[in-house]
C-alpha atoms as a PDB file:
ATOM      1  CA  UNK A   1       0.000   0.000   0.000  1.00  0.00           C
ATOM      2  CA  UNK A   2       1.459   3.276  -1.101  1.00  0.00           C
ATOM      3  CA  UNK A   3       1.761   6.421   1.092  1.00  0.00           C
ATOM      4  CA  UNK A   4      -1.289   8.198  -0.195  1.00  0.00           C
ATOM      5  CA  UNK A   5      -3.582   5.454  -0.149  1.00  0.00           C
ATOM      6  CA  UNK A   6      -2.517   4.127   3.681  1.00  0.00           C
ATOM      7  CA  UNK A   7      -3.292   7.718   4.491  1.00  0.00           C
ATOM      8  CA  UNK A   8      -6.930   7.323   2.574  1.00  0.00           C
ATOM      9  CA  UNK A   9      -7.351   4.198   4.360  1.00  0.00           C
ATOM     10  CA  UNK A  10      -6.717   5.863   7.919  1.00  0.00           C
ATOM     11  CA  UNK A  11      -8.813   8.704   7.259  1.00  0.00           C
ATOM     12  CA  UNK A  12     -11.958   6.185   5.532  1.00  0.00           C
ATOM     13  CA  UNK A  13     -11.745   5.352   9.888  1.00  0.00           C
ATOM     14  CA  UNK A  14     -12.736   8.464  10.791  1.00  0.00           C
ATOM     15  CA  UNK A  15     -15.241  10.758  11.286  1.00  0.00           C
ATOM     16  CA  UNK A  16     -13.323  12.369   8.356  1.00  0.00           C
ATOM     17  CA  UNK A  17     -14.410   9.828   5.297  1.00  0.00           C
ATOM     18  CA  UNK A  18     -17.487  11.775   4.824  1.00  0.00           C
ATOM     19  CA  UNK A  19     -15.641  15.299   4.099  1.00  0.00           C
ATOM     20  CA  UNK A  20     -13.762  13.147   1.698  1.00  0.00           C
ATOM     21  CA  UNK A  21     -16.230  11.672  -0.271  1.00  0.00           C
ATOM     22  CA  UNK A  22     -18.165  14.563  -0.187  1.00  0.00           C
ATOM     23  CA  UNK A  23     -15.307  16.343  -1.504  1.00  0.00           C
ATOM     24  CA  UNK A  24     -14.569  13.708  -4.182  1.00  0.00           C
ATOM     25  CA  UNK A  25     -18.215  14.038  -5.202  1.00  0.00           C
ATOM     26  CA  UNK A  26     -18.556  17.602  -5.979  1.00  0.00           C
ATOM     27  CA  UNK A  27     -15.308  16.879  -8.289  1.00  0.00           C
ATOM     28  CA  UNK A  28     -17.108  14.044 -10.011  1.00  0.00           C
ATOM     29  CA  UNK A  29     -20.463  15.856  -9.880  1.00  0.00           C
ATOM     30  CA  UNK A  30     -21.783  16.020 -13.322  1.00  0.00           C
ATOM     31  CA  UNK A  31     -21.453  11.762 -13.040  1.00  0.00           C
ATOM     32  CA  UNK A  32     -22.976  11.856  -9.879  1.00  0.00           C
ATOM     33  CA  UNK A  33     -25.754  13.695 -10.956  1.00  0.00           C
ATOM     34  CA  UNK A  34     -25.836  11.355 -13.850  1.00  0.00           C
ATOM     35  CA  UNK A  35     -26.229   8.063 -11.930  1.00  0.00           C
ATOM     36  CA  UNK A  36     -28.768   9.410  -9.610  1.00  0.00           C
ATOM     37  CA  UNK A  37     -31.072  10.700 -12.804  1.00  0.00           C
ATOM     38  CA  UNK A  38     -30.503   7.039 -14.088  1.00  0.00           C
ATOM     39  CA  UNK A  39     -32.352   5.469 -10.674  1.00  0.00           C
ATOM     40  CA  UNK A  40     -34.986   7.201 -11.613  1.00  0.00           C
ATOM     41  CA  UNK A  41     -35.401   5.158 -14.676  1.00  0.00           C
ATOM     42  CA  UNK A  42     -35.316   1.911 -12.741  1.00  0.00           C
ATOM     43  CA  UNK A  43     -38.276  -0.535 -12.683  1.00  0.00           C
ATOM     44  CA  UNK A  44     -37.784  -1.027  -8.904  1.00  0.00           C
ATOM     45  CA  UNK A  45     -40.360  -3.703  -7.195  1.00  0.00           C
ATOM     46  CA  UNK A  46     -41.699  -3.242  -3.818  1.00  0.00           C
ATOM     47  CA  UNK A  47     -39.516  -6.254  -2.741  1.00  0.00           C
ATOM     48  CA  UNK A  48     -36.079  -4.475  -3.976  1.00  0.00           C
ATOM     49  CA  UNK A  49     -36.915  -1.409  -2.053  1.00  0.00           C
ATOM     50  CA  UNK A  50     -37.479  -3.406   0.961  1.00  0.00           C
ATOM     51  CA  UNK A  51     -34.251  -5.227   0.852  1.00  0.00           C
ATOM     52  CA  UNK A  52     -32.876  -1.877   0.192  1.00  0.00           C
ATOM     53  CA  UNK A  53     -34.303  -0.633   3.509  1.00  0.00           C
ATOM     54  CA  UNK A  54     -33.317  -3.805   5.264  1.00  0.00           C
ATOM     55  CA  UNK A  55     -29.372  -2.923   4.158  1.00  0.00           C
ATOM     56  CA  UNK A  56     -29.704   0.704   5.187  1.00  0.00           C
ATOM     57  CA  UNK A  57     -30.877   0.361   8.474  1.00  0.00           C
ATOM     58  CA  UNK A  58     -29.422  -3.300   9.790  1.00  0.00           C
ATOM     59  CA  UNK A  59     -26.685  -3.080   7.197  1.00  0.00           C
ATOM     60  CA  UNK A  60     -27.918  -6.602   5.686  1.00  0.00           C
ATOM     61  CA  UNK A  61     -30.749  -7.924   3.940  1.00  0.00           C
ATOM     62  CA  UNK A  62     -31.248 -12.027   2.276  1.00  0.00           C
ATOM     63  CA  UNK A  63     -31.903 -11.770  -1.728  1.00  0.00           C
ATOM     64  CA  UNK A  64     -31.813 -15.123  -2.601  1.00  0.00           C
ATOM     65  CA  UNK A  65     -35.579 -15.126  -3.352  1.00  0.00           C
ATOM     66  CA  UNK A  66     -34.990 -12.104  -5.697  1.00  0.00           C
ATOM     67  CA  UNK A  67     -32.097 -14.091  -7.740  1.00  0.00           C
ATOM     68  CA  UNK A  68     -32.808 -14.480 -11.821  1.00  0.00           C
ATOM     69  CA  UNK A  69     -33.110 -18.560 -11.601  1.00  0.00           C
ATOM     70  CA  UNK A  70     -32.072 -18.698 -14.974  1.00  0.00           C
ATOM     71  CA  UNK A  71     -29.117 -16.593 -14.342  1.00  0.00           C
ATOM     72  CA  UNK A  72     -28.557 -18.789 -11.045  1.00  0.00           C
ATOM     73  CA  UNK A  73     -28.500 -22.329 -13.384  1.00  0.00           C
ATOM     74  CA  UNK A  74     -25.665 -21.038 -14.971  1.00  0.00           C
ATOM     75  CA  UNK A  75     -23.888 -19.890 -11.920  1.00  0.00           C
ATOM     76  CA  UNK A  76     -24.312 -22.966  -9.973  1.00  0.00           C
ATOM     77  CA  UNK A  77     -22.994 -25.034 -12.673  1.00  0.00           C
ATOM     78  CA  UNK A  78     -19.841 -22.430 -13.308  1.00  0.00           C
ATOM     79  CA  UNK A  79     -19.281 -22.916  -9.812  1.00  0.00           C
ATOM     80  CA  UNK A  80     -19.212 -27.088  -9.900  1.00  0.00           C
ATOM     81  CA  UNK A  81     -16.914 -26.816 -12.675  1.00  0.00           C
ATOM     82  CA  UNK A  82     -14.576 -24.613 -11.122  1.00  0.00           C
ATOM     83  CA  UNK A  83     -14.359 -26.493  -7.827  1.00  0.00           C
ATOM     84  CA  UNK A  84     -13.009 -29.400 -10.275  1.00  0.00           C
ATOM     85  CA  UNK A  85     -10.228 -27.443 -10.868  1.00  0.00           C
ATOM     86  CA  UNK A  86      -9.110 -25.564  -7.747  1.00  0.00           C
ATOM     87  CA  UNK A  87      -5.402 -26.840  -8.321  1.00  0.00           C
ATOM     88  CA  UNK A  88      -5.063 -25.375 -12.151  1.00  0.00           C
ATOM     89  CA  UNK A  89      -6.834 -22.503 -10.315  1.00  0.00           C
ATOM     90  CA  UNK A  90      -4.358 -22.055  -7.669  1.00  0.00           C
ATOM     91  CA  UNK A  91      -1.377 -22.563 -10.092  1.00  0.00           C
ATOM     92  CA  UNK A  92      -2.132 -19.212 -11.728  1.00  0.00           C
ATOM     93  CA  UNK A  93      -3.794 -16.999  -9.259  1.00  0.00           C
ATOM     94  CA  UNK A  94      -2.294 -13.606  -9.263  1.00  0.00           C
ATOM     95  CA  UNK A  95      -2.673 -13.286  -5.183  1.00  0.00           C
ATOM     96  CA  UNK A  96      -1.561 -15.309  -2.863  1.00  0.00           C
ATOM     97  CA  UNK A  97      -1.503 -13.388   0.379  1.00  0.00           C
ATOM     98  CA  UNK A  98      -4.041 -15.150   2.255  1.00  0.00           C
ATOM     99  CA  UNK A  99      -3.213 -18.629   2.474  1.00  0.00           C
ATOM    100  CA  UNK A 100      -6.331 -19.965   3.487  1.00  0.00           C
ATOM    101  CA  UNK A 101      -7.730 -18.584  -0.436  1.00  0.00           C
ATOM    102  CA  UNK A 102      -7.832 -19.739  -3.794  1.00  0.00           C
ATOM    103  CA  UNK A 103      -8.882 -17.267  -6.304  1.00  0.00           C
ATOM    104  CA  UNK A 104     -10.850 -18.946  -9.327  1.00  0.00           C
ATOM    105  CA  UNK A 105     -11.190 -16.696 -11.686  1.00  0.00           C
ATOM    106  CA  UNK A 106      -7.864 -15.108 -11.911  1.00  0.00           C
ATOM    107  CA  UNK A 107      -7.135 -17.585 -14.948  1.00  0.00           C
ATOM    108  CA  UNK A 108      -9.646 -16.138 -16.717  1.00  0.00           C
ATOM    109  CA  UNK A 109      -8.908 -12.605 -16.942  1.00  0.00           C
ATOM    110  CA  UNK A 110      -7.792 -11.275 -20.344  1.00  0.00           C
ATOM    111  CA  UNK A 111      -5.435  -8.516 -19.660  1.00  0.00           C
ATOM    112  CA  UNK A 112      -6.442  -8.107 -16.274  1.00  0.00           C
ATOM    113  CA  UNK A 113      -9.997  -8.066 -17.444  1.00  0.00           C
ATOM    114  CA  UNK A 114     -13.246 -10.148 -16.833  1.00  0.00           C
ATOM    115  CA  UNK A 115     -15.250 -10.089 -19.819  1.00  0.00           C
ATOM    116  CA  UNK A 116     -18.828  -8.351 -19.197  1.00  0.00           C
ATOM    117  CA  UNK A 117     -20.254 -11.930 -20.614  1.00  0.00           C
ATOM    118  CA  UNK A 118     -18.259 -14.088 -17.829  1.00  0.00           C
ATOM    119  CA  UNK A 119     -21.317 -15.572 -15.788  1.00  0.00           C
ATOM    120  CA  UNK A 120     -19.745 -14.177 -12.402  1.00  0.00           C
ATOM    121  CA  UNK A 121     -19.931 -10.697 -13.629  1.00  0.00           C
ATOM    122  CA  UNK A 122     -23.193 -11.263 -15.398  1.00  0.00           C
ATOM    123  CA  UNK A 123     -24.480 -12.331 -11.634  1.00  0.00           C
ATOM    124  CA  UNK A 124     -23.652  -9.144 -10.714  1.00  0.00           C
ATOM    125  CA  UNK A 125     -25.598  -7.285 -12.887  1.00  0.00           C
ATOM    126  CA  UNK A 126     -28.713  -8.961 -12.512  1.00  0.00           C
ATOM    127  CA  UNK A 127     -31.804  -6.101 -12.418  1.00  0.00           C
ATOM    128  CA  UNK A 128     -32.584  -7.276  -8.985  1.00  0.00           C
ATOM    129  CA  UNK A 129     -28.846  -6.521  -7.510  1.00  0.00           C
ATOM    130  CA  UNK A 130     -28.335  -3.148  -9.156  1.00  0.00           C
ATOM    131  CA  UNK A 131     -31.822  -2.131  -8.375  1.00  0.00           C
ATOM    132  CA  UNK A 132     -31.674  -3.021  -4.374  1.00  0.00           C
ATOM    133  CA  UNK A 133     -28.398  -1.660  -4.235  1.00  0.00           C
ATOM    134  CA  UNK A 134     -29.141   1.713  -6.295  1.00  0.00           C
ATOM    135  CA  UNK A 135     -31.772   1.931  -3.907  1.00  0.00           C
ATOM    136  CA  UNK A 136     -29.678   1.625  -1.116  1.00  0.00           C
ATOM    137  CA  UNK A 137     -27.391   3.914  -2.262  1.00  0.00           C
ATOM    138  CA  UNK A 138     -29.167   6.652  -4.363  1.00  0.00           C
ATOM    139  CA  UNK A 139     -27.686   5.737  -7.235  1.00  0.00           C
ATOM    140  CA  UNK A 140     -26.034   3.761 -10.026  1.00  0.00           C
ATOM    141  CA  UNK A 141     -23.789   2.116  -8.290  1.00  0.00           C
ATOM    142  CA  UNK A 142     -20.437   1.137  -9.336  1.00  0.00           C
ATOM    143  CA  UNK A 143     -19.026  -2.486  -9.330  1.00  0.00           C
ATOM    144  CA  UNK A 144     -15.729  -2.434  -7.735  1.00  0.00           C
ATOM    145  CA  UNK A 145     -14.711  -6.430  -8.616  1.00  0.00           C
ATOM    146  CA  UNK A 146     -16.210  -9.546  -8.400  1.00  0.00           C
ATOM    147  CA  UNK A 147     -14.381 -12.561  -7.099  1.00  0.00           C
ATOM    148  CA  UNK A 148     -14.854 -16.508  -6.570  1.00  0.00           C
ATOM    149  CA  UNK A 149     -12.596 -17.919  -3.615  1.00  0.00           C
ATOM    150  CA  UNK A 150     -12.478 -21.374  -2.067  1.00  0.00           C
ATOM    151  CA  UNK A 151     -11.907 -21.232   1.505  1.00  0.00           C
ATOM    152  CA  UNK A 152      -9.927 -24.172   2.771  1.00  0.00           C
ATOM    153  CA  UNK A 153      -8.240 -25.686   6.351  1.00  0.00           C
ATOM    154  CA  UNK A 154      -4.831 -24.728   6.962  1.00  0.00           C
ATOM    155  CA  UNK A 155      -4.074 -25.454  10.517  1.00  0.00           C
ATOM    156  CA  UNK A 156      -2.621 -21.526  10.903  1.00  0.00           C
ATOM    157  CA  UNK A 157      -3.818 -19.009  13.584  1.00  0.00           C
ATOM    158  CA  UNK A 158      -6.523 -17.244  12.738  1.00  0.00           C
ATOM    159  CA  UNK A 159      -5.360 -13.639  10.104  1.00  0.00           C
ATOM    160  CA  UNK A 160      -6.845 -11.287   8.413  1.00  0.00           C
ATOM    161  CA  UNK A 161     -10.364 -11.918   7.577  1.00  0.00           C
ATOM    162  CA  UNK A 162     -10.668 -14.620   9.645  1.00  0.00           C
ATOM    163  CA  UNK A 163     -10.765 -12.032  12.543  1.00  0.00           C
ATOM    164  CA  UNK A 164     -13.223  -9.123  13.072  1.00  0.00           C
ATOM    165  CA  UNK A 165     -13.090  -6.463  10.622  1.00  0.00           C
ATOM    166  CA  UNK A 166     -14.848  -3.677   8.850  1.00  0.00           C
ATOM    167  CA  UNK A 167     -14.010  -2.904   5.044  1.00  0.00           C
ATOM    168  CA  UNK A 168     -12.476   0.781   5.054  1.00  0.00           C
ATOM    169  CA  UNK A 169     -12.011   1.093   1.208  1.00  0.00           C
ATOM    170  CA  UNK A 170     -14.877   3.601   0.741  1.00  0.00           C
ATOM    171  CA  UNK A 171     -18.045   5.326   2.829  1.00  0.00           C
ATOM    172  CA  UNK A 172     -20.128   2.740   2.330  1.00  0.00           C
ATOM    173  CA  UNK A 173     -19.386  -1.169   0.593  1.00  0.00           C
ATOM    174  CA  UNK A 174     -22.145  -3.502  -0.216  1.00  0.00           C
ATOM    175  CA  UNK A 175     -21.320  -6.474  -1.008  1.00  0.00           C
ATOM    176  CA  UNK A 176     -23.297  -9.408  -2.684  1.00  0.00           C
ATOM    177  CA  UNK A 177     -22.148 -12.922  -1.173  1.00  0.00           C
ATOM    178  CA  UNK A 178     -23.582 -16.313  -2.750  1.00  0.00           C
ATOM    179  CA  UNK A 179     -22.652 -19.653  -1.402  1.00  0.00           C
ATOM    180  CA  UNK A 180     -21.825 -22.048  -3.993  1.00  0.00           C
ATOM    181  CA  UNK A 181     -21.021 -24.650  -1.542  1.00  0.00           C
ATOM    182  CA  UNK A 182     -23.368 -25.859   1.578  1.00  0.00           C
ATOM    183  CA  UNK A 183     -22.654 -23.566   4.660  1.00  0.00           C
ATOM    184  CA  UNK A 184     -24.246 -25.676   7.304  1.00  0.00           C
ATOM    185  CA  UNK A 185     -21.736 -26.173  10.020  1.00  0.00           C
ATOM    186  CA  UNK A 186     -19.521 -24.188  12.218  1.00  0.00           C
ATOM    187  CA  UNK A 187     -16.441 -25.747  10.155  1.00  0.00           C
ATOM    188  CA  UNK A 188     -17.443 -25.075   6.444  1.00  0.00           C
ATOM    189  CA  UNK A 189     -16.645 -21.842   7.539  1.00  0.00           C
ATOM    190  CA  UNK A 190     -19.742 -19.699   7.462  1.00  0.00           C
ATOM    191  CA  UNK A 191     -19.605 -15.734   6.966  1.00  0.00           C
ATOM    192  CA  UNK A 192     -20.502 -14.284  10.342  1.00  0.00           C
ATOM    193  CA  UNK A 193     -21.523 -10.667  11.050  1.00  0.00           C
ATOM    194  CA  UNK A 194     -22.584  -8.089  13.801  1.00  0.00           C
ATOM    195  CA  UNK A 195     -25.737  -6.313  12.417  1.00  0.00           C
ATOM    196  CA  UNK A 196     -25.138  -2.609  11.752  1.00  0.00           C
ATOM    197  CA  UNK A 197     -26.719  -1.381  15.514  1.00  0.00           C
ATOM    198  CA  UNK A 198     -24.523  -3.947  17.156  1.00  0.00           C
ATOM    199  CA  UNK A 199     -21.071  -2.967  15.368  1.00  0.00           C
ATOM    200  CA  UNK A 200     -22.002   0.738  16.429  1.00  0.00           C
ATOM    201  CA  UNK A 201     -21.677  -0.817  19.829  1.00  0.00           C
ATOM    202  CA  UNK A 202     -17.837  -1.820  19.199  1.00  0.00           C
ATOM    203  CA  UNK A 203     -17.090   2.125  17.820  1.00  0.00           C
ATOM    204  CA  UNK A 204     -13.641   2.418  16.184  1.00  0.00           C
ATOM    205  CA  UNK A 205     -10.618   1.526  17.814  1.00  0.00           C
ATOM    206  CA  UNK A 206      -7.917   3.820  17.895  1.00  0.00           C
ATOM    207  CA  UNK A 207      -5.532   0.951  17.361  1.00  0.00           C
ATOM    208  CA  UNK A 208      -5.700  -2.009  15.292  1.00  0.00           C
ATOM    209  CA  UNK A 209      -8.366  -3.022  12.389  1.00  0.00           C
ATOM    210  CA  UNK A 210      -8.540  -6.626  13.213  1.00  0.00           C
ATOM    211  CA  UNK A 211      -9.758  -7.748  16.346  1.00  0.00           C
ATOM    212  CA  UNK A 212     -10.387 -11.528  18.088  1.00  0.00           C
ATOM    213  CA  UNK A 213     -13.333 -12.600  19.468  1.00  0.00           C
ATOM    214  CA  UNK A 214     -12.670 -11.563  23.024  1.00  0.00           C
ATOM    215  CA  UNK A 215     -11.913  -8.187  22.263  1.00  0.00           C
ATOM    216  CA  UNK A 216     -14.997  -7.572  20.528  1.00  0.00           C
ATOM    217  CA  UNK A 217     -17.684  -9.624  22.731  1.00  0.00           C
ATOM    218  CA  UNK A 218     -16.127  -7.236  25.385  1.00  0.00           C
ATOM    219  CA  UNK A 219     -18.328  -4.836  23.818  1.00  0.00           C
ATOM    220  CA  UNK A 220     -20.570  -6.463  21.809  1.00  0.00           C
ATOM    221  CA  UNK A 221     -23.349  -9.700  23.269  1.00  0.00           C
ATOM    222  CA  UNK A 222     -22.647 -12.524  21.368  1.00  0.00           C
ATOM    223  CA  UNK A 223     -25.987 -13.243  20.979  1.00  0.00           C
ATOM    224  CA  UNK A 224     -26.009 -10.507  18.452  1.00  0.00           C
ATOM    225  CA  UNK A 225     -23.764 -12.493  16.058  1.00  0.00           C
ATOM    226  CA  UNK A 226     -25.432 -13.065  12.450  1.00  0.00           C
ATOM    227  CA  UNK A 227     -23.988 -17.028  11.343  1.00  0.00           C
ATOM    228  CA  UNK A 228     -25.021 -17.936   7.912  1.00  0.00           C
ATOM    229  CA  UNK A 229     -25.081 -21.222   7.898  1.00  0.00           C
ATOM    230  CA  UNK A 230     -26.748 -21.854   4.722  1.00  0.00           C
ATOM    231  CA  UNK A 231     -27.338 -24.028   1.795  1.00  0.00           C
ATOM    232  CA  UNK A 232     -25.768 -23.949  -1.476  1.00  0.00           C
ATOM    233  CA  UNK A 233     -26.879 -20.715  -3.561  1.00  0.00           C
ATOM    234  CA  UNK A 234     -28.130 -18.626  -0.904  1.00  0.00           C
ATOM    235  CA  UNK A 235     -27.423 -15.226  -1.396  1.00  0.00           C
ATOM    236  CA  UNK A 236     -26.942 -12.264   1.021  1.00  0.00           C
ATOM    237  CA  UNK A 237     -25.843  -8.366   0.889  1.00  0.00           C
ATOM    238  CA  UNK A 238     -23.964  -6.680   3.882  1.00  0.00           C
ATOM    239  CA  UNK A 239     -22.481  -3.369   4.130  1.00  0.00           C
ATOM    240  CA  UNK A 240     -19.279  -4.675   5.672  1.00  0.00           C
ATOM    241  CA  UNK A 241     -18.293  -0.913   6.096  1.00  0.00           C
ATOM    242  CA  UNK A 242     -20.735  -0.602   8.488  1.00  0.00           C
ATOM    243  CA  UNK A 243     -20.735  -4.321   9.780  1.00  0.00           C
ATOM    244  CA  UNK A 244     -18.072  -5.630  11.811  1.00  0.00           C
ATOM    245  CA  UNK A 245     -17.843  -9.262   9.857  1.00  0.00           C
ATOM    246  CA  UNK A 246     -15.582 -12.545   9.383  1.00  0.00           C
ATOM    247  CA  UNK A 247     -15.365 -15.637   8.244  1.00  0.00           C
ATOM    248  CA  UNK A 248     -13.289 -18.599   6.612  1.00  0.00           C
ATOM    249  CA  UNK A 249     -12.667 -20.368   9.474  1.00  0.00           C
ATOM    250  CA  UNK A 250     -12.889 -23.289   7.792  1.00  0.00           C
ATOM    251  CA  UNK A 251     -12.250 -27.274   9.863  1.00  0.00           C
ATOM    252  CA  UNK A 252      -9.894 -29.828   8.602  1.00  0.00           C
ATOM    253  CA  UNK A 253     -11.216 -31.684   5.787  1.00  0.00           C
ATOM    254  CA  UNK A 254     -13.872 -28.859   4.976  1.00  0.00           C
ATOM    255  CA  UNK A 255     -14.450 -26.524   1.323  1.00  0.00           C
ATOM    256  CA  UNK A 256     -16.243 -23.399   0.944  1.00  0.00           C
ATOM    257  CA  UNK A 257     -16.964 -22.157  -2.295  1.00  0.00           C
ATOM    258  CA  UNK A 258     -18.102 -17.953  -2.227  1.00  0.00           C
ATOM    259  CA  UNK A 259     -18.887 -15.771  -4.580  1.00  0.00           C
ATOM    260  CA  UNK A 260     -18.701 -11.836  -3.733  1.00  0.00           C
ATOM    261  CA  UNK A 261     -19.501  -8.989  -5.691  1.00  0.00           C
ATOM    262  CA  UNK A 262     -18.371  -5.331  -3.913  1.00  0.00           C
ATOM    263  CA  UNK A 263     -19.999  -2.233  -4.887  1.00  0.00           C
ATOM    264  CA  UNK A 264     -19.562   1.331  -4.192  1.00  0.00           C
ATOM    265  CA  UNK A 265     -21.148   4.228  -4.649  1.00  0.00           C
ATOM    266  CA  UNK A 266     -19.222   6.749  -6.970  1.00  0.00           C
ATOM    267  CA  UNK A 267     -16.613   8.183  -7.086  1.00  0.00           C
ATOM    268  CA  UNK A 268     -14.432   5.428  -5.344  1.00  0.00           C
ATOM    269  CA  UNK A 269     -12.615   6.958  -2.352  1.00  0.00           C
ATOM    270  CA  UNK A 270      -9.464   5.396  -4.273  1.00  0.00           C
ATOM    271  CA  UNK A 271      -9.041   7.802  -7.318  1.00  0.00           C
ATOM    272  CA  UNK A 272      -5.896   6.318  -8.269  1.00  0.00           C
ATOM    273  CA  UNK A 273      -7.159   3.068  -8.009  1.00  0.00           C
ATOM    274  CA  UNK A 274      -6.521  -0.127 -10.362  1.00  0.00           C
ATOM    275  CA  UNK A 275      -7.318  -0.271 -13.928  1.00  0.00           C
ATOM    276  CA  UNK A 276     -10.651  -1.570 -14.131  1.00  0.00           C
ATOM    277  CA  UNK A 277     -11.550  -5.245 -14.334  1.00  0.00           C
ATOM    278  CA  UNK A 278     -14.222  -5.535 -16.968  1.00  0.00           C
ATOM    279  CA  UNK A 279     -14.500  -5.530 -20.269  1.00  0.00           C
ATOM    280  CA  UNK A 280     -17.615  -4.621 -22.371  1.00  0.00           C
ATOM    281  CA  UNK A 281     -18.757  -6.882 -25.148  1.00  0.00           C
ATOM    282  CA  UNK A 282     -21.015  -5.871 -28.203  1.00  0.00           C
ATOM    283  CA  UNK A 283     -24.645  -6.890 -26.204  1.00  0.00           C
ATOM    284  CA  UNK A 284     -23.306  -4.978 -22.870  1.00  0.00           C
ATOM    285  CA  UNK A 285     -26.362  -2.204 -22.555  1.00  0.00           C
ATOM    286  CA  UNK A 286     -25.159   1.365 -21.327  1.00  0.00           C
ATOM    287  CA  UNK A 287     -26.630   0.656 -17.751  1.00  0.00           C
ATOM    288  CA  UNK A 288     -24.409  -2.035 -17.897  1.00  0.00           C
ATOM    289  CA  UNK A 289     -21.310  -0.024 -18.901  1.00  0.00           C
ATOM    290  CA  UNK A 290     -22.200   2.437 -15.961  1.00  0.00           C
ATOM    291  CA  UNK A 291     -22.249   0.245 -13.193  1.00  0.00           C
ATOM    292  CA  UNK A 292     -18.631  -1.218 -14.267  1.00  0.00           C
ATOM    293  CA  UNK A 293     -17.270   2.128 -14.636  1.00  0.00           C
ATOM    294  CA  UNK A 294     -16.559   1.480 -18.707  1.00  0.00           C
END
């Protein structure tokens, strides 16, 4: 992480972060006012803006109802076929920083790039996902990355997002999590959360930005802890900028398959940020273009 953005990351922990983005904002305003005139054009259902309520004021809300089941076909099957490869998979990921990861769909980028007809980024765009989370947000959003990792056992202390954490990348990050593997015991490693009411409980720490249990049931009952223990294809959104979360604690002989999309709303609090990881094809509408930031 380079100088400027550790600094951006400090200050996204602070009472500060909304200065900034508002700051960013009225330098990207003409966009801004762009993607909030292009909510209005949305076909939004009654059950969208509910689950757009439930994320704003618990910080969560359960789509898998509101999935496309065509859509979801596809993705169940992409998933099956690329938990038959995780070792070609793990021979060419591009990160390997947490060990307890295997990236899937690193192989598949084209110049860094996920094609806009790859079914994982197509899962992202469903109607249903922008139009909860343009709800939420009060506007187009924009689709930071989209990413497929297989959680496994490695027998190593607990790191990184394995311990309590929020997600200080921007104001706000919603992300869209989808089990492609069955989440139904404490050691296939379910995603666990503190609702957004509860996390305001636990405050921000001065020091440190990832915390064990005891340090945050200190403040925090555990009887406030969200588990989702699920079955395969259930699908959830959590701000996890506003929800202390964890997860991948996976138990010896144990697999878990997730898929997570991670939106923002613009302009990213990371200016400088990567190149961006889509790529439009020929049938990729304008909406489309405008929620990958093409």
């Amino acid at each position: 992480m380079g100088l400027v953005s550790r600094v951006i990351w400090h200050v996204n922990r602070s009472p500060l972060r909304h200065a900034v983005k508002t700051g960013y904002s009225v330098w990207h305003l003409n966009e801004k006012r762009e993607r909030q005139r292009q909510l209005q054009l949305l076909n939004v259902s009654a059950a969208e803006r509910a689950k757009a309520d439930d994320l704003n004021r618990d910080g969560y809300a359960i789509v898998t109802d509101l999935m496309d089941a065509s859509v979801q076909n596809e993705f169940a099957e992409a998933g099956r076929v690329r938990l038959d490869n995780i070792k070609g998979a793990e021979d060419k990921q591009t990160s390997t920083w947490k060990k307890f990861w295997v990236r899937l769909l690193d192989a598949e980028m084209q110049d860094g790039r996920l094609s806009a007809d790859n079914v994982f980024v197509r899962y992202a765009l469903q109607p249903s996902v922008i139009n909860i989370i343009a709800s939420a947000l009060g506007e187009i959003p924009w689709l930071d990355y989209v990413l497929l990792s297989y959680s496994r056992h490695t027998g190593e202390e607990l790191q990184s997002s394995q311990l309590w954490h929020r997600d200080h990348d921007d104001v706000r990050v919603i992300k869209l999590f989808s089990y492609l593997t069955d989440v139904e015991t404490d050691g296939d490693g379910p995603f666990t959360f503190l609702p957004r009411q509860s996390t305001d409980k636990f405050g921000y720490p001065l020091l440190g930005s990832h915390f064990p249990d005891e340090r945050v049931f200190q403040k925090v009952p555990r009887g406030d802890t969200k588990v989702m223990k699920a079955p395969r294809l259930t699908s959830f959104m959590v701000d996890t900028a506003k929800c202390l979360h964890m997860g991948s604690r996976m138990g010896p002989g144990h697999g878990r398959l997730l898929y997570t999309a991670t939106f923002f709303a613009f302009p990213i609090m990371y200016p400088f940020a990567r190149p961006r990881p889509f790529s439009a094809t020929p049938n990729t509408s304008p909406l489309e273009k405008l929620v990958m930031g093409l």
